[in-house]
ModelCIF file with pLDDT and N, C-alpha, C, O atoms, coordinates in Angstrom:
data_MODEL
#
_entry.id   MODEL 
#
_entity.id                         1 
_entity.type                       polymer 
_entity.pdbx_number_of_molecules   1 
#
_entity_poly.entity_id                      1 
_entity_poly.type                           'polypeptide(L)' 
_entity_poly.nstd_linkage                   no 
_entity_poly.nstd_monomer                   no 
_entity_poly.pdbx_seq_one_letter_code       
;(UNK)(UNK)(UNK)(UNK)(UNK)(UNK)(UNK)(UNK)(UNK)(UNK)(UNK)(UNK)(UNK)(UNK)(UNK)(UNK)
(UNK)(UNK)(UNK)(UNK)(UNK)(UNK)(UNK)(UNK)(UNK)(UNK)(UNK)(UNK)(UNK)(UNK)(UNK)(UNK)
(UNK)
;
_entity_poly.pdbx_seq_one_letter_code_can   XXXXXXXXXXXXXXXXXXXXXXXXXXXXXXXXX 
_entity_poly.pdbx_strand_id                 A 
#
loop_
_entity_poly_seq.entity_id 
_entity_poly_seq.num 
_entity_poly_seq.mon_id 
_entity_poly_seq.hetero 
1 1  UNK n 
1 2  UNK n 
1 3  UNK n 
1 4  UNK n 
1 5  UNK n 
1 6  UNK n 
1 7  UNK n 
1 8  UNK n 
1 9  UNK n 
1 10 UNK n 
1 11 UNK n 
1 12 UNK n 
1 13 UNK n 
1 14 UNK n 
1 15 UNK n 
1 16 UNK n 
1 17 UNK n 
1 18 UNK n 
1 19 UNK n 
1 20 UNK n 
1 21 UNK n 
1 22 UNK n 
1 23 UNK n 
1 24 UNK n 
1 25 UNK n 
1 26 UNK n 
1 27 UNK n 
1 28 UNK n 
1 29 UNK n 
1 30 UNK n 
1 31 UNK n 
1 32 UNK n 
1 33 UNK n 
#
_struct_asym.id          A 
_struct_asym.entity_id   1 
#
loop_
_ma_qa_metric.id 
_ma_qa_metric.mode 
_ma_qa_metric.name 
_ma_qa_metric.software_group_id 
_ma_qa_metric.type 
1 global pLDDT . pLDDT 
2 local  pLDDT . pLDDT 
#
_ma_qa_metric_global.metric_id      1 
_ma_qa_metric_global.metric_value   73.82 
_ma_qa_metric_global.model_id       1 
_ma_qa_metric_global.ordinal_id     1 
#
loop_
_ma_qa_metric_local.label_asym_id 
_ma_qa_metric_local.label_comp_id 
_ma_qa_metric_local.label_seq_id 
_ma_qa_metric_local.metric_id 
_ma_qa_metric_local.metric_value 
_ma_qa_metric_local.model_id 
_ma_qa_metric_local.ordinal_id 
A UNK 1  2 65.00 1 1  
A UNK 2  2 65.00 1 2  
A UNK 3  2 76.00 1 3  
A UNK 4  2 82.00 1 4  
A UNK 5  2 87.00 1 5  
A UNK 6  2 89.00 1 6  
A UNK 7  2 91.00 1 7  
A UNK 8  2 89.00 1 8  
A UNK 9  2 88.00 1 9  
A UNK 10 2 89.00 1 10 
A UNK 11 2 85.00 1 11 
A UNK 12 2 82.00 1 12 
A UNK 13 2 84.00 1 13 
A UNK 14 2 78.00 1 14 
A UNK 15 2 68.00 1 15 
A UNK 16 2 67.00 1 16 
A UNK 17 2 65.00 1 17 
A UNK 18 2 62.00 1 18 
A UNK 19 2 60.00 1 19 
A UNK 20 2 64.00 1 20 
A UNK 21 2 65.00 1 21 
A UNK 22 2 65.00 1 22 
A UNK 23 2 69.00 1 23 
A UNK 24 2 65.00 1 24 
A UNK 25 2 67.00 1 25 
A UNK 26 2 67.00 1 26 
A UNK 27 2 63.00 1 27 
A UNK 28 2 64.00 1 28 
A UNK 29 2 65.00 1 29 
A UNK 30 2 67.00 1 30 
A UNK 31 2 77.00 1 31 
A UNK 32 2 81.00 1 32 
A UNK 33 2 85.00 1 33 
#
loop_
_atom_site.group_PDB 
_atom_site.id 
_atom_site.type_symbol 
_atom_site.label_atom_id 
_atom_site.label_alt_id 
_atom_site.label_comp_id 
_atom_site.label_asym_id 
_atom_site.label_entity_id 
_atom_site.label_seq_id 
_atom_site.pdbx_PDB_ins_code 
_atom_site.Cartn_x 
_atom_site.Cartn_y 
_atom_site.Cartn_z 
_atom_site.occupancy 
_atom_site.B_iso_or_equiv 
_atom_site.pdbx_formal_charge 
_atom_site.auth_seq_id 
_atom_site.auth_comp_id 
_atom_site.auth_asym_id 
_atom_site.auth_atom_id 
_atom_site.pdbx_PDB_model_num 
ATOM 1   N N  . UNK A 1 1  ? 13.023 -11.943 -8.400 1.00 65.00 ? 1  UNK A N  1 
ATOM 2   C CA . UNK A 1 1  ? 13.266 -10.695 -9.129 1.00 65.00 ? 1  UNK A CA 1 
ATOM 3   C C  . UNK A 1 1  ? 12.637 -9.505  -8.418 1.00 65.00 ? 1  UNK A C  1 
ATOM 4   O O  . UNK A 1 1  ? 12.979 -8.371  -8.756 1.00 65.00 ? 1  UNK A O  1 
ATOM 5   N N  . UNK A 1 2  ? 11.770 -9.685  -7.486 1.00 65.00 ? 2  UNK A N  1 
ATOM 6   C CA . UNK A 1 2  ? 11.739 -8.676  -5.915 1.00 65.00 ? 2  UNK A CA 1 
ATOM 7   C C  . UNK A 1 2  ? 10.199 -8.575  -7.041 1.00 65.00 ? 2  UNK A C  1 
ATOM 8   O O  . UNK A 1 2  ? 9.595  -7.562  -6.687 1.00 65.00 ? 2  UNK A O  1 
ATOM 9   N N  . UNK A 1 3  ? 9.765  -8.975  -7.709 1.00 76.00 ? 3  UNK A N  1 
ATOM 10  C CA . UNK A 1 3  ? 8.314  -9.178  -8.106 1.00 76.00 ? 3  UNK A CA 1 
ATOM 11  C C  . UNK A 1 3  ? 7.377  -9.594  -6.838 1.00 76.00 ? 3  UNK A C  1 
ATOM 12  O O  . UNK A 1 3  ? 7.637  -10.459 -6.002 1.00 76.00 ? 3  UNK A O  1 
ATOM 13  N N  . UNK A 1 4  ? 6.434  -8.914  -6.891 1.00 82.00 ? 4  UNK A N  1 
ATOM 14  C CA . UNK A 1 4  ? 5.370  -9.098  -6.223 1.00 82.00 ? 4  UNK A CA 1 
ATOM 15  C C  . UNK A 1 4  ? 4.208  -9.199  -6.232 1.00 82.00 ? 4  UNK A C  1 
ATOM 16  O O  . UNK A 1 4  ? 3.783  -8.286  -6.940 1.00 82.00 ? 4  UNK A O  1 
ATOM 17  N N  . UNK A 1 5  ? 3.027  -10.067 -5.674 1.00 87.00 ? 5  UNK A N  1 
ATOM 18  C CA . UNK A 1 5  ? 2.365  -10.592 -5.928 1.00 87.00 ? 5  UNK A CA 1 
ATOM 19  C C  . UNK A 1 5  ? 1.190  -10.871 -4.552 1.00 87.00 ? 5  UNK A C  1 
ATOM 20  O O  . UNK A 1 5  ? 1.679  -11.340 -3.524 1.00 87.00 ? 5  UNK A O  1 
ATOM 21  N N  . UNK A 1 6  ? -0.172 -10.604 -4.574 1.00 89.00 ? 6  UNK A N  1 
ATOM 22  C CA . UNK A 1 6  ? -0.620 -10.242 -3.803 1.00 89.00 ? 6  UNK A CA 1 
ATOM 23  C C  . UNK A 1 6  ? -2.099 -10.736 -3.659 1.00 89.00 ? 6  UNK A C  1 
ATOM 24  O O  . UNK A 1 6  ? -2.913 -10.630 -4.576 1.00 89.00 ? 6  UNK A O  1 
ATOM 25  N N  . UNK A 1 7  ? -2.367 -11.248 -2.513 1.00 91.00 ? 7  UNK A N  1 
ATOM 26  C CA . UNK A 1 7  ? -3.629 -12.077 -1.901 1.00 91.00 ? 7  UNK A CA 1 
ATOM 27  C C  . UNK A 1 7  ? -4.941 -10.960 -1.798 1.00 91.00 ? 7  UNK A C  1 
ATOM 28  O O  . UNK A 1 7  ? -4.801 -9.799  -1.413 1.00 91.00 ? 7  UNK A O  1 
ATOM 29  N N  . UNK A 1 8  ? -5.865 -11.393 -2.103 1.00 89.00 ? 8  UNK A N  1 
ATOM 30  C CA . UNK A 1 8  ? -7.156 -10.145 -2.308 1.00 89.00 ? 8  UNK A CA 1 
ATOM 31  C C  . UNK A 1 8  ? -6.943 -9.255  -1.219 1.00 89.00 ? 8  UNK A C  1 
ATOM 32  O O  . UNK A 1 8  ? -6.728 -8.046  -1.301 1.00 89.00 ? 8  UNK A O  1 
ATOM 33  N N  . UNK A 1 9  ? -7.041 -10.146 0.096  1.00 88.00 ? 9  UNK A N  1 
ATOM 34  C CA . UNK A 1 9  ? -7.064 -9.093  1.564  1.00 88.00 ? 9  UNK A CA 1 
ATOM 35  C C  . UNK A 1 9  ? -5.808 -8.047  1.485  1.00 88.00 ? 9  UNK A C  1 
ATOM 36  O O  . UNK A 1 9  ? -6.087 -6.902  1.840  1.00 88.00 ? 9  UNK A O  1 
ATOM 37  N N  . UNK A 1 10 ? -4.533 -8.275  1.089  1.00 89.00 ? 10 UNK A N  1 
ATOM 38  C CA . UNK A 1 10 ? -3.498 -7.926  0.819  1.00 89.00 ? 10 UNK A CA 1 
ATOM 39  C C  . UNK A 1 10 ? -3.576 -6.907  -0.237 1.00 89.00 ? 10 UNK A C  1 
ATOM 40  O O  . UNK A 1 10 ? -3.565 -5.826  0.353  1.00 89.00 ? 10 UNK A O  1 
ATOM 41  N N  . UNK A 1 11 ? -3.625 -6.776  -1.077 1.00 85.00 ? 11 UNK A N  1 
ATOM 42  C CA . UNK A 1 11 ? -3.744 -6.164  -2.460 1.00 85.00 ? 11 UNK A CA 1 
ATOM 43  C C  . UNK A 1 11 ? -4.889 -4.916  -1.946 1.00 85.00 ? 11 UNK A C  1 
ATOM 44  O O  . UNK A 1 11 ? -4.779 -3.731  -2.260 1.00 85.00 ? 11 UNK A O  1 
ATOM 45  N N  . UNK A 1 12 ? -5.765 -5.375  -1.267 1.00 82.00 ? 12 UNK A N  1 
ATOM 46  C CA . UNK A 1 12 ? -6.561 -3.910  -0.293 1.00 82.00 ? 12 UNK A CA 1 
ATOM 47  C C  . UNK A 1 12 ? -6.225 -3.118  0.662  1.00 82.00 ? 12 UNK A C  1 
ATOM 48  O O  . UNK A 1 12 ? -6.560 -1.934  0.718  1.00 82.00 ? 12 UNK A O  1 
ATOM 49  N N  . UNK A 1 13 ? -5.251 -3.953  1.832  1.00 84.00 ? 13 UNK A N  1 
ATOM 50  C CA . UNK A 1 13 ? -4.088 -3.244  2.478  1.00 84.00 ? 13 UNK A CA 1 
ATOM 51  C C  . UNK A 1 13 ? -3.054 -1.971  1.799  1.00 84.00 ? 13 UNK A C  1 
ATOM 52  O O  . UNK A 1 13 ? -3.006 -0.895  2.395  1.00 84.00 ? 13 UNK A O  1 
ATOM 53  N N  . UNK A 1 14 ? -2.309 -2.165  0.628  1.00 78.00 ? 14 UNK A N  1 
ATOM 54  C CA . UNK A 1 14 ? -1.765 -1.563  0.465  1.00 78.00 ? 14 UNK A CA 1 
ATOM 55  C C  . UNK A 1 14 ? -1.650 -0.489  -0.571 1.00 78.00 ? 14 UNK A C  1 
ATOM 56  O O  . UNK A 1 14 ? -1.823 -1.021  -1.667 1.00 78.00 ? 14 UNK A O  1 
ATOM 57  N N  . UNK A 1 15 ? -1.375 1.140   -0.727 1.00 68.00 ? 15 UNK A N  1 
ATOM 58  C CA . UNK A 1 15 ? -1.726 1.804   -1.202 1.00 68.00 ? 15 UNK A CA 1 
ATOM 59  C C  . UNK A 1 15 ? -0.666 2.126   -2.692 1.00 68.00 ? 15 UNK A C  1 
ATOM 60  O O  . UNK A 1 15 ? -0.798 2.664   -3.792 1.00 68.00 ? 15 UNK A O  1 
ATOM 61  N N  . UNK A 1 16 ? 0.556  1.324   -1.801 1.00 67.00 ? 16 UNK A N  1 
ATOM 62  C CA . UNK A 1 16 ? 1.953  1.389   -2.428 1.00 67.00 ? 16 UNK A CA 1 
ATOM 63  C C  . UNK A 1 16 ? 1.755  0.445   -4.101 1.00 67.00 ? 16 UNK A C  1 
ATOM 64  O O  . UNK A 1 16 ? 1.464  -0.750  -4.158 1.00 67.00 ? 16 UNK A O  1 
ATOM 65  N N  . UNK A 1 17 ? 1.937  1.116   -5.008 1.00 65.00 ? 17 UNK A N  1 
ATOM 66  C CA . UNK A 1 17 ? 2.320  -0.135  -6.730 1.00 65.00 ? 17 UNK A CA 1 
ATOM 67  C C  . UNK A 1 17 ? 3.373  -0.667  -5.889 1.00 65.00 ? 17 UNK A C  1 
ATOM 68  O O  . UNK A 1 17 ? 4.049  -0.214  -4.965 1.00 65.00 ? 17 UNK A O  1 
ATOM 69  N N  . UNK A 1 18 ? 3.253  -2.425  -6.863 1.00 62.00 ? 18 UNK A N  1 
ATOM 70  C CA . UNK A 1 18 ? 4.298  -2.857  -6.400 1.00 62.00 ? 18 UNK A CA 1 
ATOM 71  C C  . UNK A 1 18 ? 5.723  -2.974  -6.755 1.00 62.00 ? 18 UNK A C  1 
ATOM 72  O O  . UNK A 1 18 ? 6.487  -3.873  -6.405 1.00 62.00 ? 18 UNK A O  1 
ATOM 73  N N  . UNK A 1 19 ? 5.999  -1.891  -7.537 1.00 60.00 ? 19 UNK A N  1 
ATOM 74  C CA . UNK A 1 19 ? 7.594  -1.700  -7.693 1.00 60.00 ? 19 UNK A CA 1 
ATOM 75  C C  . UNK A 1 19 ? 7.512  -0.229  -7.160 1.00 60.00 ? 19 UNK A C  1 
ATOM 76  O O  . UNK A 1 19 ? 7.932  0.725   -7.816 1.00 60.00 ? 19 UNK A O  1 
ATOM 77  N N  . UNK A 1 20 ? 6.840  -0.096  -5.702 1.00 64.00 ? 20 UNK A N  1 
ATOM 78  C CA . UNK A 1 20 ? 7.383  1.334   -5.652 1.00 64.00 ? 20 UNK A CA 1 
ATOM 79  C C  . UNK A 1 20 ? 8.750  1.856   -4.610 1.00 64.00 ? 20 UNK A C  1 
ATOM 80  O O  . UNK A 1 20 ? 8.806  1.198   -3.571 1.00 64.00 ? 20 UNK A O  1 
ATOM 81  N N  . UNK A 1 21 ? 9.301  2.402   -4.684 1.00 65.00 ? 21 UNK A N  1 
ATOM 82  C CA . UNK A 1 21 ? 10.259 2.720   -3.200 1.00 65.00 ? 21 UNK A CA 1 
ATOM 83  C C  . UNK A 1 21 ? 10.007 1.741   -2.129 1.00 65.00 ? 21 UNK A C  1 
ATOM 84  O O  . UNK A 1 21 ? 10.792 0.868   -1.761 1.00 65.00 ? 21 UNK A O  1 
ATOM 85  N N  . UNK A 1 22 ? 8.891  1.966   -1.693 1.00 65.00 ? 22 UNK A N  1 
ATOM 86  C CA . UNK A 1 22 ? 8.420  1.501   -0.261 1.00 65.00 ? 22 UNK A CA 1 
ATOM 87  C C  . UNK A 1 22 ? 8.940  -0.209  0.126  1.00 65.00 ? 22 UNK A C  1 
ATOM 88  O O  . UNK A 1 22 ? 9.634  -0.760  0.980  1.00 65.00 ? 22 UNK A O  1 
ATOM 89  N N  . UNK A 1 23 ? 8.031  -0.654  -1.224 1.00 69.00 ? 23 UNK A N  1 
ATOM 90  C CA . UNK A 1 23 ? 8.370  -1.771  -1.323 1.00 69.00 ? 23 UNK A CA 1 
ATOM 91  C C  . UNK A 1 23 ? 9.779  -2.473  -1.583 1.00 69.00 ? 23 UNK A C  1 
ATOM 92  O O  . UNK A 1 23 ? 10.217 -3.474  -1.016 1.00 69.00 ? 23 UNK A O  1 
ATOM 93  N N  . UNK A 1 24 ? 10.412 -1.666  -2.631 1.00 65.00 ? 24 UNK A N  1 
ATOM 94  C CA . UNK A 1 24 ? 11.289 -1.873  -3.075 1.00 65.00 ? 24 UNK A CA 1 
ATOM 95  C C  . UNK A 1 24 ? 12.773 -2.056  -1.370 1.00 65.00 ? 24 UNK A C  1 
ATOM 96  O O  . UNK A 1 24 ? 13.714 -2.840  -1.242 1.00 65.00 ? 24 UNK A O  1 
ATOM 97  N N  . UNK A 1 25 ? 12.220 -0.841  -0.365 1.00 67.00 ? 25 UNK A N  1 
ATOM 98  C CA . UNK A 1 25 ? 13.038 -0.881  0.423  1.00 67.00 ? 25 UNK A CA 1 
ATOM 99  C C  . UNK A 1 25 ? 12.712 -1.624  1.419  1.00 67.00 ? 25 UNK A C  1 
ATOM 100 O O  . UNK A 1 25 ? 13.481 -1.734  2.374  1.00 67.00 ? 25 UNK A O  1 
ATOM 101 N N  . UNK A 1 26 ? 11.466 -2.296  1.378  1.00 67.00 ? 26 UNK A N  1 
ATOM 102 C CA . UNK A 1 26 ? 11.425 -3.630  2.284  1.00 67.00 ? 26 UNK A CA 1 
ATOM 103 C C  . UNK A 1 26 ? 11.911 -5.033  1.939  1.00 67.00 ? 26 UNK A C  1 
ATOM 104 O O  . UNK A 1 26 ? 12.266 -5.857  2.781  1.00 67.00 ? 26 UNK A O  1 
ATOM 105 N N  . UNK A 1 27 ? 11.891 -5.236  0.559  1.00 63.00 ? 27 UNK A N  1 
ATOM 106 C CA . UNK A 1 27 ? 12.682 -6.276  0.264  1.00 63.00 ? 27 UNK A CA 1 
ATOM 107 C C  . UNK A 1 27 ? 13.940 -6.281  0.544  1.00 63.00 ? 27 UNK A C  1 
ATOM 108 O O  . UNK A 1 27 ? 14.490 -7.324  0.900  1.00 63.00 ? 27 UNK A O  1 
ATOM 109 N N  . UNK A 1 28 ? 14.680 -4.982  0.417  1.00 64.00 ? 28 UNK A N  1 
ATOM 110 C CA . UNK A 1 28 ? 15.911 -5.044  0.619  1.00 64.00 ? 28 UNK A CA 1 
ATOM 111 C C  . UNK A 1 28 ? 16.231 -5.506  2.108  1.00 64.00 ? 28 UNK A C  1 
ATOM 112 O O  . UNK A 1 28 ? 17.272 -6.135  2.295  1.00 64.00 ? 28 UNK A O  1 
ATOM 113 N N  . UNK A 1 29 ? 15.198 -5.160  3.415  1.00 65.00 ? 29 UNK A N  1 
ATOM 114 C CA . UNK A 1 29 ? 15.595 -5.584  4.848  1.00 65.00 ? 29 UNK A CA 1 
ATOM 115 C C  . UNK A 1 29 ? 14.942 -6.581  5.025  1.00 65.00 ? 29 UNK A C  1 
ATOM 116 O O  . UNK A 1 29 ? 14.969 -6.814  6.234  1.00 65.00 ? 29 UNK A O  1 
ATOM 117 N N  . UNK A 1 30 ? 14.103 -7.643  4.272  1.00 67.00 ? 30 UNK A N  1 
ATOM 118 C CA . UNK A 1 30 ? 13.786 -8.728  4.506  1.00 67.00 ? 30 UNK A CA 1 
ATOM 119 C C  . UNK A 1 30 ? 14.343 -9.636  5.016  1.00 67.00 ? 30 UNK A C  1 
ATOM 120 O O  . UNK A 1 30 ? 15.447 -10.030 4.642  1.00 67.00 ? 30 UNK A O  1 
ATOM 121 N N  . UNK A 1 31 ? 13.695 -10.133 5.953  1.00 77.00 ? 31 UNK A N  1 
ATOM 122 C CA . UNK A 1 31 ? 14.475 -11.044 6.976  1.00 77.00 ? 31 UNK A CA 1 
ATOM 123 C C  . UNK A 1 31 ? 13.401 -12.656 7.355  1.00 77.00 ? 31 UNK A C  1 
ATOM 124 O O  . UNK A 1 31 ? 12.192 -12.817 7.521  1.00 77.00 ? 31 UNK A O  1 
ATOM 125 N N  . UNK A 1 32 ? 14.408 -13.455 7.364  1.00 81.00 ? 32 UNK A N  1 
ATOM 126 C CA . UNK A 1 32 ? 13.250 -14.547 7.740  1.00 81.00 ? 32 UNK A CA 1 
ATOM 127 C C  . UNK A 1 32 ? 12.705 -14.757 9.035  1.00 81.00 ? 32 UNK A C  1 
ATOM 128 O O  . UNK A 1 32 ? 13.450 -14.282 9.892  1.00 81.00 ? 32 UNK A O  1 
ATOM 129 N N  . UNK A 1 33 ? 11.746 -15.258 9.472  1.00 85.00 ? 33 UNK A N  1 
ATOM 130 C CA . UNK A 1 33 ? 10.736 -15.603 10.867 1.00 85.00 ? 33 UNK A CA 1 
ATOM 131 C C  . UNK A 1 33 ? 10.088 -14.077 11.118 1.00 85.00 ? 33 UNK A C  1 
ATOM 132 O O  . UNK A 1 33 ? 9.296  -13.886 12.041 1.00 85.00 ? 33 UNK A O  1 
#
């Protein structure tokens, strides 16, 4: 459901909520490897 979910080190990385644009437009080009 493009929900996201986030590892301590991770969750300090990023400045973005996680339903924001940013995110929202990286799921969309997600790619595997």
């Amino acid at each position: 459901a493009n929900e996201l979910y986030f590892s301590p080190r991770a969750a300090g990385l990023f400045p973005w909520r996680s339903d924001s644009p940013e995110w929202a437009r990286l799921c969309q080009e997600i790619q595997l490897g």
